[in-house]
C-alpha atoms as a PDB file:
ATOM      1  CA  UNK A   1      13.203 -35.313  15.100  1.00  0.00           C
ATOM      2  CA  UNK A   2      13.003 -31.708  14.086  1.00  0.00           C
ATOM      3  CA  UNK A   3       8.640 -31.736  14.622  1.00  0.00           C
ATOM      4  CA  UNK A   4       9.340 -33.020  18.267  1.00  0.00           C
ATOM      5  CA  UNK A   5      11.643 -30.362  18.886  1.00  0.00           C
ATOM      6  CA  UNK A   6       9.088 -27.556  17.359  1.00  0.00           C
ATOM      7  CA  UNK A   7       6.490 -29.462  19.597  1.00  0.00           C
ATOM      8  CA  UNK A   8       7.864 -29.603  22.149  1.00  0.00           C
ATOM      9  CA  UNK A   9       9.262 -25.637  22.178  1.00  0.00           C
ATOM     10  CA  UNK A  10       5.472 -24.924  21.633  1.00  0.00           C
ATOM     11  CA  UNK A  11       4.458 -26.947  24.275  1.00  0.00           C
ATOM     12  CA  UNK A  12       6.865 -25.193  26.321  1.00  0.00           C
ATOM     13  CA  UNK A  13       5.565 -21.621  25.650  1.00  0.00           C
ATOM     14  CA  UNK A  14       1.721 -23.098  25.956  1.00  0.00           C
ATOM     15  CA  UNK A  15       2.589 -24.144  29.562  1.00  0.00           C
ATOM     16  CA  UNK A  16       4.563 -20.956  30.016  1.00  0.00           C
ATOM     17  CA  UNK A  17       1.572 -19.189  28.662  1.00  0.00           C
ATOM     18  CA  UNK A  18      -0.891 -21.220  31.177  1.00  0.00           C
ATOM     19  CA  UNK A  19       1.374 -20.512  34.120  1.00  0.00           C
ATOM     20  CA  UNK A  20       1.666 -16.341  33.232  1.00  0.00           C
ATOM     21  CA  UNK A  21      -1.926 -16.357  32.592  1.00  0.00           C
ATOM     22  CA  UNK A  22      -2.908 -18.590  35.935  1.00  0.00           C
ATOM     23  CA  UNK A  23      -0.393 -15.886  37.580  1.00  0.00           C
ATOM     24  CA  UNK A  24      -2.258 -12.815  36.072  1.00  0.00           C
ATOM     25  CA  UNK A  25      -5.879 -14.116  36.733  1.00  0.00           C
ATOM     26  CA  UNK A  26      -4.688 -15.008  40.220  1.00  0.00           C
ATOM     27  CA  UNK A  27      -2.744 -10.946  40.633  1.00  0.00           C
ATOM     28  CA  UNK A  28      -6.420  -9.645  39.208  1.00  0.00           C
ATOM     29  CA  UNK A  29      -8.765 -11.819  41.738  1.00  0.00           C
ATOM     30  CA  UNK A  30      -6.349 -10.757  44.638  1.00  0.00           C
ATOM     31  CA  UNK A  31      -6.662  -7.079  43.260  1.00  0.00           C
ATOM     32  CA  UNK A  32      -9.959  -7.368  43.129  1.00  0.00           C
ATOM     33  CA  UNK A  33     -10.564  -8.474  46.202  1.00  0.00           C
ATOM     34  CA  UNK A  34      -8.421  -6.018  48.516  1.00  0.00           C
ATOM     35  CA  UNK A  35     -10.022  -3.483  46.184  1.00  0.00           C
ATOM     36  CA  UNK A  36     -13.321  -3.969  47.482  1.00  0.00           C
ATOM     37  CA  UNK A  37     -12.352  -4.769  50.792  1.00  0.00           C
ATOM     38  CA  UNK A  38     -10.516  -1.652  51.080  1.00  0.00           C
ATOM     39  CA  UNK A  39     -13.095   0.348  49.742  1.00  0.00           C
ATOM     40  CA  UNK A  40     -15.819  -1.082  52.696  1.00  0.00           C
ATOM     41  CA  UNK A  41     -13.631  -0.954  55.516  1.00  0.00           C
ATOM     42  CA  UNK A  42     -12.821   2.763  53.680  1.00  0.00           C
ATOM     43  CA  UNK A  43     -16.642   3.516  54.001  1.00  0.00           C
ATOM     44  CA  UNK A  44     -17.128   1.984  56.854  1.00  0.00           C
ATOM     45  CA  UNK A  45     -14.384   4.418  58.940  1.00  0.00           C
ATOM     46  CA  UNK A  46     -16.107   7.303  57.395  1.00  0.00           C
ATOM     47  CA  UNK A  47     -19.569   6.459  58.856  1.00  0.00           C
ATOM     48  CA  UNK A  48     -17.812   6.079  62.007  1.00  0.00           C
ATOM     49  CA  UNK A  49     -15.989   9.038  62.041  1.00  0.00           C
ATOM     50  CA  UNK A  50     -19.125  10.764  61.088  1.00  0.00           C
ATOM     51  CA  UNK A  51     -21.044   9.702  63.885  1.00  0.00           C
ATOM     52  CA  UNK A  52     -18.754  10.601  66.664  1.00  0.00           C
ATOM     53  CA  UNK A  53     -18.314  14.479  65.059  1.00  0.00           C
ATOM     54  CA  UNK A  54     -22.239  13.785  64.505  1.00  0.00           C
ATOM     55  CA  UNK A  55     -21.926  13.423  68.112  1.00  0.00           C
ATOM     56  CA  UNK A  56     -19.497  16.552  68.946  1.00  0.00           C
ATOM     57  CA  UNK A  57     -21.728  18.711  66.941  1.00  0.00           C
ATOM     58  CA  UNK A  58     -19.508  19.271  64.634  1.00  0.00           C
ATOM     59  CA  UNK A  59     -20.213  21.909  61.669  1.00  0.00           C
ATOM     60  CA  UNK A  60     -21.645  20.330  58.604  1.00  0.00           C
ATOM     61  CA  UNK A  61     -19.939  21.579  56.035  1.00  0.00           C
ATOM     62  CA  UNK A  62     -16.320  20.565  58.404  1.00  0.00           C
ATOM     63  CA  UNK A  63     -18.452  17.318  59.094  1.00  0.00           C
ATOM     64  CA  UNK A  64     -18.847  15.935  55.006  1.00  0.00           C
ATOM     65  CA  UNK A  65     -15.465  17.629  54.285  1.00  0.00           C
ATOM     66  CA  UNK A  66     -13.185  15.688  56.716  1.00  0.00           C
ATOM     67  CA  UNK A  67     -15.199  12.622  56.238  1.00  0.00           C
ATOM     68  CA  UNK A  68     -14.617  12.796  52.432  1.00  0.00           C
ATOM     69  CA  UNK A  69     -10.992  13.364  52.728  1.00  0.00           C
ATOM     70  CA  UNK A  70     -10.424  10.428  55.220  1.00  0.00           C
ATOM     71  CA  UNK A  71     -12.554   8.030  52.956  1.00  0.00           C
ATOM     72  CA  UNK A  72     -10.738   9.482  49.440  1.00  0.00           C
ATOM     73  CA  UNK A  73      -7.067   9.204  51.388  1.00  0.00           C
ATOM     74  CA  UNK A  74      -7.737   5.324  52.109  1.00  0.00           C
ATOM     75  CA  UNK A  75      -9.194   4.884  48.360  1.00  0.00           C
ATOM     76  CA  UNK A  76      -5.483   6.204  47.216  1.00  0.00           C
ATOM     77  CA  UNK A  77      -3.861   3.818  49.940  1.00  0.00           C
ATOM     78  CA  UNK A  78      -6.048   0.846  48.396  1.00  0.00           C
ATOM     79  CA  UNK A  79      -5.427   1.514  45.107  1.00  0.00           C
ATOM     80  CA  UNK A  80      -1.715   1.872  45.409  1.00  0.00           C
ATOM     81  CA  UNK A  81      -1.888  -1.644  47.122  1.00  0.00           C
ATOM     82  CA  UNK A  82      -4.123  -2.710  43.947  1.00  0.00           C
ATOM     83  CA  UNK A  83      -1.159  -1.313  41.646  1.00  0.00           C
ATOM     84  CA  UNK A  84       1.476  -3.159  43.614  1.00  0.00           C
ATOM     85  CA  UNK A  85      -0.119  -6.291  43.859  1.00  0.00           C
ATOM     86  CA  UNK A  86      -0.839  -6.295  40.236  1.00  0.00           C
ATOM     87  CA  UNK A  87       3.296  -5.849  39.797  1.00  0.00           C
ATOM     88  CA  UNK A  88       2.960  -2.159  38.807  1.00  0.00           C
ATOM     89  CA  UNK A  89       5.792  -0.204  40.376  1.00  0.00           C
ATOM     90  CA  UNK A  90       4.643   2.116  42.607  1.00  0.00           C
ATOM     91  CA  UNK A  91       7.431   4.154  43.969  1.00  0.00           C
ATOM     92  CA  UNK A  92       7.427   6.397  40.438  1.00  0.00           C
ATOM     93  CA  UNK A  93       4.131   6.849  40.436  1.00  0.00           C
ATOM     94  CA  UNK A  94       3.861   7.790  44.459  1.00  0.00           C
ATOM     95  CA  UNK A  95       6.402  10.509  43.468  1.00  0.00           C
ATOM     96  CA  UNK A  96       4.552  11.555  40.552  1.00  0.00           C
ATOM     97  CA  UNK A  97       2.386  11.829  42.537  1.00  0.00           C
ATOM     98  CA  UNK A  98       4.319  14.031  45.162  1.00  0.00           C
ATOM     99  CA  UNK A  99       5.810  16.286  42.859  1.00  0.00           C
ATOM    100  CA  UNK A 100       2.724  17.393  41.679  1.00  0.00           C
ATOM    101  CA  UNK A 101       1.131  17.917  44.694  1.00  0.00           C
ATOM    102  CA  UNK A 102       3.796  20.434  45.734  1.00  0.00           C
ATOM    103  CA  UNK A 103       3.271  22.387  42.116  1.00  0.00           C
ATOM    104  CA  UNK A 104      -0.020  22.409  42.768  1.00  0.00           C
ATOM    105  CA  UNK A 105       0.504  23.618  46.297  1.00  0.00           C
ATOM    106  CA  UNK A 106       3.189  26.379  45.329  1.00  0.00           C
ATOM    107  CA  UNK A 107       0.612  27.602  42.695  1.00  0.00           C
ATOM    108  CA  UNK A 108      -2.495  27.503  44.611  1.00  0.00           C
ATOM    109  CA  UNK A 109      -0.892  28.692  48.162  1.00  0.00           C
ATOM    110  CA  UNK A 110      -3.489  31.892  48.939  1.00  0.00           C
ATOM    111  CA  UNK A 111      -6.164  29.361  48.301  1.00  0.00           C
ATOM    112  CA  UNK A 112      -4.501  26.354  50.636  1.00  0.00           C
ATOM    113  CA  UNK A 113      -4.310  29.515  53.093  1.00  0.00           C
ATOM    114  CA  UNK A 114      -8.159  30.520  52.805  1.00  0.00           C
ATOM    115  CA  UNK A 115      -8.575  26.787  53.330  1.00  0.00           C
ATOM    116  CA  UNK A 116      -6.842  26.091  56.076  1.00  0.00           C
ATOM    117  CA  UNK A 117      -8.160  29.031  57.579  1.00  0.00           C
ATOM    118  CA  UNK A 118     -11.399  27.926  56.647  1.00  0.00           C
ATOM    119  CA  UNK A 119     -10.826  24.613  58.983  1.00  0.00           C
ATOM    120  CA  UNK A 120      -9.655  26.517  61.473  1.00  0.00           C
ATOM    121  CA  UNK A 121     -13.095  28.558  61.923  1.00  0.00           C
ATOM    122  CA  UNK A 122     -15.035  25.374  61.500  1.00  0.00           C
ATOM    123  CA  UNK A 123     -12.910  23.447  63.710  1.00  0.00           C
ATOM    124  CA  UNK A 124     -12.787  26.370  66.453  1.00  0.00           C
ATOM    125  CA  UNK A 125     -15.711  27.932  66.213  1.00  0.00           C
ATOM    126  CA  UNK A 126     -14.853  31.746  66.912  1.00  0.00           C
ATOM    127  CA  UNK A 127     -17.790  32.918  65.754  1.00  0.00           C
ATOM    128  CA  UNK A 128     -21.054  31.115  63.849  1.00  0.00           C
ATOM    129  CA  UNK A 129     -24.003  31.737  61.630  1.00  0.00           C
ATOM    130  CA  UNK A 130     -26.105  34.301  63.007  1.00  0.00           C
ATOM    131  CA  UNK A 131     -23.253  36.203  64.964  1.00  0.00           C
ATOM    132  CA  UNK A 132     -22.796  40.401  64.688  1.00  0.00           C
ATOM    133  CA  UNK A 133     -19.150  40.799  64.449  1.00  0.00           C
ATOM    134  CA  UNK A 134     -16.570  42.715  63.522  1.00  0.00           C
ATOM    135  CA  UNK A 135     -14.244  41.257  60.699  1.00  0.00           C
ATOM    136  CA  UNK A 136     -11.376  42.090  58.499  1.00  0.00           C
ATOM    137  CA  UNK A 137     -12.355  45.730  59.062  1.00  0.00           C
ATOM    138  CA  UNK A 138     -15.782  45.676  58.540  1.00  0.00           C
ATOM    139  CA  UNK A 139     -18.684  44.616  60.969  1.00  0.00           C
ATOM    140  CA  UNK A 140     -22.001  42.502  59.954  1.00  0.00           C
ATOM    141  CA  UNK A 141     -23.955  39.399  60.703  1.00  0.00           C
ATOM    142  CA  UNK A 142     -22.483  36.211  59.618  1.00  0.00           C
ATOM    143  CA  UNK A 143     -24.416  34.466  56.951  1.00  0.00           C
ATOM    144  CA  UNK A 144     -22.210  31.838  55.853  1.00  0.00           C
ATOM    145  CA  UNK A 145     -18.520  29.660  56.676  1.00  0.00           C
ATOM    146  CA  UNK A 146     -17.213  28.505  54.047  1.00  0.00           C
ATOM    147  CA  UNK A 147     -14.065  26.619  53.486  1.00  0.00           C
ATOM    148  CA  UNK A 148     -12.585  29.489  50.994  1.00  0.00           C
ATOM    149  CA  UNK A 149     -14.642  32.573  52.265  1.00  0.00           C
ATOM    150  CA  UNK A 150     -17.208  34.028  54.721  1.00  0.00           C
ATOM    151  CA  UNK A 151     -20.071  35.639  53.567  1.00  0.00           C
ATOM    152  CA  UNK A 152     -21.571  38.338  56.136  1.00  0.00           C
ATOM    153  CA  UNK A 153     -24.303  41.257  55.425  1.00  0.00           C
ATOM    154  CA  UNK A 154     -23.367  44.352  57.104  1.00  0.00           C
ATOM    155  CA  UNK A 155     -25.505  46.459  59.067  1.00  0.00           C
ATOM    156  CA  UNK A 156     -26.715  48.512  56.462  1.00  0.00           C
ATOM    157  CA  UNK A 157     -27.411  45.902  53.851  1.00  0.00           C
ATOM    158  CA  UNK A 158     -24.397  45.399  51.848  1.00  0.00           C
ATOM    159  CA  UNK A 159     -23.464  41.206  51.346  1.00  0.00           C
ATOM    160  CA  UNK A 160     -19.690  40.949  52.118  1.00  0.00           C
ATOM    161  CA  UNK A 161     -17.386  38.199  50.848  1.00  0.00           C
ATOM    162  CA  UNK A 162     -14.313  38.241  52.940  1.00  0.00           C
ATOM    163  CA  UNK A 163     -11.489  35.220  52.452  1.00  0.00           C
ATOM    164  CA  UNK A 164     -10.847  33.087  55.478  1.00  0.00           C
ATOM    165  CA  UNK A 165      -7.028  34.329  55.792  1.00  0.00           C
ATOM    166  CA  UNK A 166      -8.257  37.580  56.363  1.00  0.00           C
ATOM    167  CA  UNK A 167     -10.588  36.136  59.248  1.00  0.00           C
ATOM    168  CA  UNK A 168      -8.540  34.425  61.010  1.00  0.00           C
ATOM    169  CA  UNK A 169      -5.060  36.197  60.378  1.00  0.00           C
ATOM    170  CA  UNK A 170      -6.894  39.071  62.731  1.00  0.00           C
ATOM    171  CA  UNK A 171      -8.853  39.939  65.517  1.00  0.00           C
ATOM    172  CA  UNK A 172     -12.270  38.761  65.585  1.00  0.00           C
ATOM    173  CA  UNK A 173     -14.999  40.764  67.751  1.00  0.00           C
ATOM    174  CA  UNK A 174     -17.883  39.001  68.846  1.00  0.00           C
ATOM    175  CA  UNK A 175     -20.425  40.690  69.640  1.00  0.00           C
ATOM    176  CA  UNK A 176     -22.986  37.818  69.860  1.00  0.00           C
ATOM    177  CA  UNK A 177     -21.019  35.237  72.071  1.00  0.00           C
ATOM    178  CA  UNK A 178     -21.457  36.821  75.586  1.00  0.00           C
ATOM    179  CA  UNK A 179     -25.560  37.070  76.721  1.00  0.00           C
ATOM    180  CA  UNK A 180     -25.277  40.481  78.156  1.00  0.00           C
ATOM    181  CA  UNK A 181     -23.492  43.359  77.172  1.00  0.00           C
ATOM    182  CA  UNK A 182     -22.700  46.909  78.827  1.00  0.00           C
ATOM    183  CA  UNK A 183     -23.602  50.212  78.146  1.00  0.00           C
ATOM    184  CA  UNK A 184     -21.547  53.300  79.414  1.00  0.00           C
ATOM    185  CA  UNK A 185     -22.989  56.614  79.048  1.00  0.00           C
ATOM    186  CA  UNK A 186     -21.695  60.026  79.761  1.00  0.00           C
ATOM    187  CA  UNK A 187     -23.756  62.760  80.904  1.00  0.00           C
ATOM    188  CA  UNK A 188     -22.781  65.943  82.064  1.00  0.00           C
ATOM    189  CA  UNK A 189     -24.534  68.804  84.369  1.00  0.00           C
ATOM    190  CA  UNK A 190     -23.765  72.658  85.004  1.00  0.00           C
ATOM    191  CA  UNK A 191     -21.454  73.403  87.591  1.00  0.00           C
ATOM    192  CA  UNK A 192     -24.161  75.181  89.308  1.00  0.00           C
ATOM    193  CA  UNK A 193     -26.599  72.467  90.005  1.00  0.00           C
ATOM    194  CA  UNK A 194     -27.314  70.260  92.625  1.00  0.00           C
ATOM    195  CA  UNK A 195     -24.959  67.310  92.272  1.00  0.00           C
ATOM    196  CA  UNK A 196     -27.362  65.032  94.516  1.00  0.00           C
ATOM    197  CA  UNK A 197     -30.260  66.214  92.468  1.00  0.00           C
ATOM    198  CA  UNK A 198     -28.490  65.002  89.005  1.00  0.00           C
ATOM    199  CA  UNK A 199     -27.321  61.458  90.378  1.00  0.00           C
ATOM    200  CA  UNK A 200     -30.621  60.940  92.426  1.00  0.00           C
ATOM    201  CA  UNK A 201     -32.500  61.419  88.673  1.00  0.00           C
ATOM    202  CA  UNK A 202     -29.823  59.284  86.417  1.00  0.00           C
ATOM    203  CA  UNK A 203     -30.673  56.601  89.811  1.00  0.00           C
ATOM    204  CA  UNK A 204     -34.022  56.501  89.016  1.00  0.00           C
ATOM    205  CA  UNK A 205     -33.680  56.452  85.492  1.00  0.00           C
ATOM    206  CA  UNK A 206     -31.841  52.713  85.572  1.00  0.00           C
ATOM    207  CA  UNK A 207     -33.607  51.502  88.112  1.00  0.00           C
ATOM    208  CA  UNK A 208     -37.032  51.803  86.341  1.00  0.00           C
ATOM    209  CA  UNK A 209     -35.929  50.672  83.533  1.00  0.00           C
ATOM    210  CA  UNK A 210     -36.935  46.379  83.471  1.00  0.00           C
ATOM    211  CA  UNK A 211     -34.600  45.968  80.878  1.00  0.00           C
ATOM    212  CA  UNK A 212     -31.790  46.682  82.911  1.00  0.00           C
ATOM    213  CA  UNK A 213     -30.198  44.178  84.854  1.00  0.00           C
ATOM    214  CA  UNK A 214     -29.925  44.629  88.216  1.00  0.00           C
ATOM    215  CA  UNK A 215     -26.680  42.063  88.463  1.00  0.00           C
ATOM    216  CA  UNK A 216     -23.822  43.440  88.281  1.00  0.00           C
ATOM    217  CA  UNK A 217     -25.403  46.608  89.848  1.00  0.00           C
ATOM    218  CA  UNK A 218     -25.508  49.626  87.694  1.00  0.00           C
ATOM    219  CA  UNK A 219     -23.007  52.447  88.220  1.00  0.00           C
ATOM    220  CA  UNK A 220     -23.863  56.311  88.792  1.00  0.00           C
ATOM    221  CA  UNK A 221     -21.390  57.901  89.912  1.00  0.00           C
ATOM    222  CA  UNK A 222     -19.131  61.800  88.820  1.00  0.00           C
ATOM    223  CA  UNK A 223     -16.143  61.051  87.502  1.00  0.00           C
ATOM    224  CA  UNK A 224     -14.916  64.098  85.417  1.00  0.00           C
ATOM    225  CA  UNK A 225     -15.044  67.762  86.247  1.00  0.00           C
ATOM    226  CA  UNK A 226     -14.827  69.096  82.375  1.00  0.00           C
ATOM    227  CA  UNK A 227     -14.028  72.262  81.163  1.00  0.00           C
ATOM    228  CA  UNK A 228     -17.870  73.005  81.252  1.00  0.00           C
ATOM    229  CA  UNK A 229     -19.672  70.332  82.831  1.00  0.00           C
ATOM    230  CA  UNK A 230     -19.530  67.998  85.942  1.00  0.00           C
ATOM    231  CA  UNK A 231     -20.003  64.506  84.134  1.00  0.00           C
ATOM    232  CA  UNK A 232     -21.246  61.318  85.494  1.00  0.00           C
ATOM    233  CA  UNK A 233     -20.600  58.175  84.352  1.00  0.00           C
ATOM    234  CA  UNK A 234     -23.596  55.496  83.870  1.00  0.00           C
ATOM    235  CA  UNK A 235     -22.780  51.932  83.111  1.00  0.00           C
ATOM    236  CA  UNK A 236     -25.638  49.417  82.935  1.00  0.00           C
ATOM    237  CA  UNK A 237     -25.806  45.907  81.820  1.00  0.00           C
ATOM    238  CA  UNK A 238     -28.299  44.613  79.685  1.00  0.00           C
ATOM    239  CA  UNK A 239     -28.959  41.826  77.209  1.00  0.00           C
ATOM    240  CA  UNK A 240     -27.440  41.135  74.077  1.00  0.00           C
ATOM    241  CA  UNK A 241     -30.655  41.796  72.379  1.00  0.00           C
ATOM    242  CA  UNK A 242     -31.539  44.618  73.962  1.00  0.00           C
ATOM    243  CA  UNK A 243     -28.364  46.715  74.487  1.00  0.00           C
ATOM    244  CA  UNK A 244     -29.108  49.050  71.712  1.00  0.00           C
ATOM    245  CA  UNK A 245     -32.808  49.874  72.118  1.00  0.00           C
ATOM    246  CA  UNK A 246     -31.512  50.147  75.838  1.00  0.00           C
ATOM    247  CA  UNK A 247     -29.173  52.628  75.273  1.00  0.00           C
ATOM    248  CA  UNK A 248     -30.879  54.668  72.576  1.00  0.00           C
ATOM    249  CA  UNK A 249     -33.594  55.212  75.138  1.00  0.00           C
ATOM    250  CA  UNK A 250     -31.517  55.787  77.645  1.00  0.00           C
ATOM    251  CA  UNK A 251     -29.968  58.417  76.381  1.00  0.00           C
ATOM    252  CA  UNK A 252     -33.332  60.164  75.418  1.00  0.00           C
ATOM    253  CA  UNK A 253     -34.633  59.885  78.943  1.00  0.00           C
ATOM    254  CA  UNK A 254     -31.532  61.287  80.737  1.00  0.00           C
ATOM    255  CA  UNK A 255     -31.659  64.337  78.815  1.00  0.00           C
ATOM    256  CA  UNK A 256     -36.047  64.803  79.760  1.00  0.00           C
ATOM    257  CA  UNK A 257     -35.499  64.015  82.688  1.00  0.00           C
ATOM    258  CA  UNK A 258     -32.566  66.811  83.895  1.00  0.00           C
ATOM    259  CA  UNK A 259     -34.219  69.011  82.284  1.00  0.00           C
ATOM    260  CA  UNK A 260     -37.308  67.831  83.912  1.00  0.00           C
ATOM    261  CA  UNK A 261     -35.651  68.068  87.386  1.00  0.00           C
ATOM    262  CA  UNK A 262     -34.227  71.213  87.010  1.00  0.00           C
ATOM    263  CA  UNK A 263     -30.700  70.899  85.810  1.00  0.00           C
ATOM    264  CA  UNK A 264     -29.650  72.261  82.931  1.00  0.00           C
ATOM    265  CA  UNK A 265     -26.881  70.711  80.265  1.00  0.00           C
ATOM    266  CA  UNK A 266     -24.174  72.977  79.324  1.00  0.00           C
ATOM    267  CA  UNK A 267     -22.454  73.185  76.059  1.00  0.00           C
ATOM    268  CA  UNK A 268     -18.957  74.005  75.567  1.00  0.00           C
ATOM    269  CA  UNK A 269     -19.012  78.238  75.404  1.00  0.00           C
ATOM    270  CA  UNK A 270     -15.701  80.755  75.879  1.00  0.00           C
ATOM    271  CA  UNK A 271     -15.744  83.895  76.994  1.00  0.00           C
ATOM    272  CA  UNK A 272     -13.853  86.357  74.892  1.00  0.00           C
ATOM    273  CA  UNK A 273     -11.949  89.945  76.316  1.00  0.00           C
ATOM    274  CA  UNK A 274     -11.494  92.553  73.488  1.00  0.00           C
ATOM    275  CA  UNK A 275      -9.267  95.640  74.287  1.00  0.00           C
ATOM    276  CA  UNK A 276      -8.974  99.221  72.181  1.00  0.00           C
ATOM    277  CA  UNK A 277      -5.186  99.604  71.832  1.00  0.00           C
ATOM    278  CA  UNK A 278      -3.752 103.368  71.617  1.00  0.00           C
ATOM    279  CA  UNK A 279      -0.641 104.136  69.173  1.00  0.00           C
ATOM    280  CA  UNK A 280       1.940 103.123  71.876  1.00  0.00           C
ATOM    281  CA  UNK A 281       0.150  99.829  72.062  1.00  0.00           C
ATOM    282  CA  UNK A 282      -1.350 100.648  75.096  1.00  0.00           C
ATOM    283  CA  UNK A 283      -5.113 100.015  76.569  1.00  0.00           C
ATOM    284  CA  UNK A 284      -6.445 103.355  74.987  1.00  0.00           C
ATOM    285  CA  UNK A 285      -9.874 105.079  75.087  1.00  0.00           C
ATOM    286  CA  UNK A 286     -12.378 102.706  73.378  1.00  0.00           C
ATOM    287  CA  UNK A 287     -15.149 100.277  74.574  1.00  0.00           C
ATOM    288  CA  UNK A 288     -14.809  99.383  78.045  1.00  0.00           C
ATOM    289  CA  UNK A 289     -10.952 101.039  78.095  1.00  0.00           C
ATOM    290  CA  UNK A 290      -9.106  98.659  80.110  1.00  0.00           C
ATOM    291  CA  UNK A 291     -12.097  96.633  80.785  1.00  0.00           C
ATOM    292  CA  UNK A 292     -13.293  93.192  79.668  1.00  0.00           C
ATOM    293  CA  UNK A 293     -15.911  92.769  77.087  1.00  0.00           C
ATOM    294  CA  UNK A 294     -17.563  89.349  76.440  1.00  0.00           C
ATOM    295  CA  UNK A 295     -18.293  88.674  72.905  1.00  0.00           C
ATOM    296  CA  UNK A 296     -19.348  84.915  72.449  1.00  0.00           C
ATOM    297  CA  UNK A 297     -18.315  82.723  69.834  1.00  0.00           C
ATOM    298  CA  UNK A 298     -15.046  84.797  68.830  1.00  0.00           C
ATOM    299  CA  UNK A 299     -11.337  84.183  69.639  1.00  0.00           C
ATOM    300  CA  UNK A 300      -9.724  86.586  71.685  1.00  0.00           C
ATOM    301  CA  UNK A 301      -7.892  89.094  69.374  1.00  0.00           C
ATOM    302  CA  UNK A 302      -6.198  92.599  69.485  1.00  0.00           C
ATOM    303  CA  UNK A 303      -7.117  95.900  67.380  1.00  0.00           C
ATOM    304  CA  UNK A 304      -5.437  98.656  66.778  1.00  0.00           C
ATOM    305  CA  UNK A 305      -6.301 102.385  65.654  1.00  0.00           C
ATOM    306  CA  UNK A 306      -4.545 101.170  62.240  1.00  0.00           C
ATOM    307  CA  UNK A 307      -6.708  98.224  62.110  1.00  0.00           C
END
């Protein structure tokens, strides 16, 4: 009696044992299979994702990031479905999971913030590779976006790393996005020469010029008397490629050509008075007594027979 018992108590736990095991193998082939399946339908979204921003013209580097984090954020949703179909509990481990994404985020916040910024200029597209623009206080051509950082050579040479927050946290000067550009230049005659004379020449200076646009139409015109010059005002539009050989040039021919023309272009000059002063303080006998004298290139002062 007591071997049928035993037998039958181990017959018990071998059908127990065939039932746990039939349970398990079935858990594992079910894992197995949403495993894979996830992971297809996974890569299959990210190929279709890719094609439409493919299709938006997208940046690349934006392009393979966003794709990877869609693809890697359906992995994690698969394998927590793996994990709970196997019987694993879940809930602990999703906010394991949680509380160590916020560490990492407290720890790591100016880099989140270089990285978000970083989506935002690949996203929006402020300025691109190949741009001249003015950044973060400095101004360069941009070489590279990165997530973290963008990389720009300045105008005189010097490779500039400057982090994304700083980007796009301020003003951003482009001074490749428009296809023209103005130029405004000042230049100023004597008050004693012939104002239709000056603007007739600075007329004929634009309008020769084939680099000049002639839409919008250039601007001559006077628009400050100045303490020793009547000024005109030229504004001109040109290309973006050509706006500073343009005005360079420009600049060189307005000054030949006054002078060419007869006008003359005054510097800034003061006339000074001296006056002898006797021993009462009084205009006394010395050089011009009581008259002006013009010394240039002194301030006006007073002397005395003491002095």
């Amino acid at each position: 009696m007591q071997t049928d018992g035993t037998g039958s108590v181990l017959d018990g736990w071998v059908d127990a044992l065939i039932l746990t095991a039939g349970d398990w193998v079935a858990r594992i082939i079910l894992a197995v299979v949403i495993f894979l399946v996830g992971r297809y339908v996974a890569r299959l979204v990210r190929s279709l994702v890719v094609r439409g921003m493919e299709r938006g013209k997208m940046d690349v580097t934006l392009r393979g990031f966003l794709s990877n984090i869609l693809y890697w954020t359906m992995l994690t949703l698969v394998g927590i479905a793996v994990l709970g179909t196997l019987g694993i509990e879940v809930l602990s481990f999703v906010a394991i999971l949680g509380a160590a994404g916020l560490a990492v985020g407290l720890a790591f916040q100016g880099t989140l913030s270089n990285f978000a910024s970083g989506v935002m200029l690949l996203l929006f597209r402020p300025l691109a590779v190949g741009d001249a623009v003015s950044v973060g206080g400095s101004s360069g051509v941009v070489r590279d976006i990165g997530l973290f950082t963008l990389e720009m050579d300045t105008f005189d040479g010097v490779r500039m790393i400057v982090p994304n927050s700083k980007v796009y946290g301020e003003t951003i000067t482009n001074y490749s996005t428009n296809p023209t550009r103005r130029i405004d230049l000042v230049a100023g005659v004597s008050y004693d020469d012939d104002l239709e004379v000056a603007g007739d020449v600075l007329r004929r200076i634009v309008t020769s010029d084939s680099r000049i646009l002639p839409e919008p139409e250039p601007t001559v015109a006077v628009t400050e008397l100045a303490d020793s010059s009547v000024n005109f005002t030229v504004r001109v539009w040109t290309t973006a490629e050509d706006f500073w050989q343009t005005s360079w040039d420009l600049t060189r021919r307005i000054k030949d050509d006054l002078e060419a023309a007869g006008c003359s272009i005054p510097y800034p000059q003061r006339d000074l008075h001296l006056f002898d002063a006797g021993d009462d303080g009084e205009p006394g006998d010395g050089p011009g007594e009581g008259e002006s004298e013009e010394i240039p290139g002194r301030e006006p002062t007073r002397r005395s027979d003491a002095a």
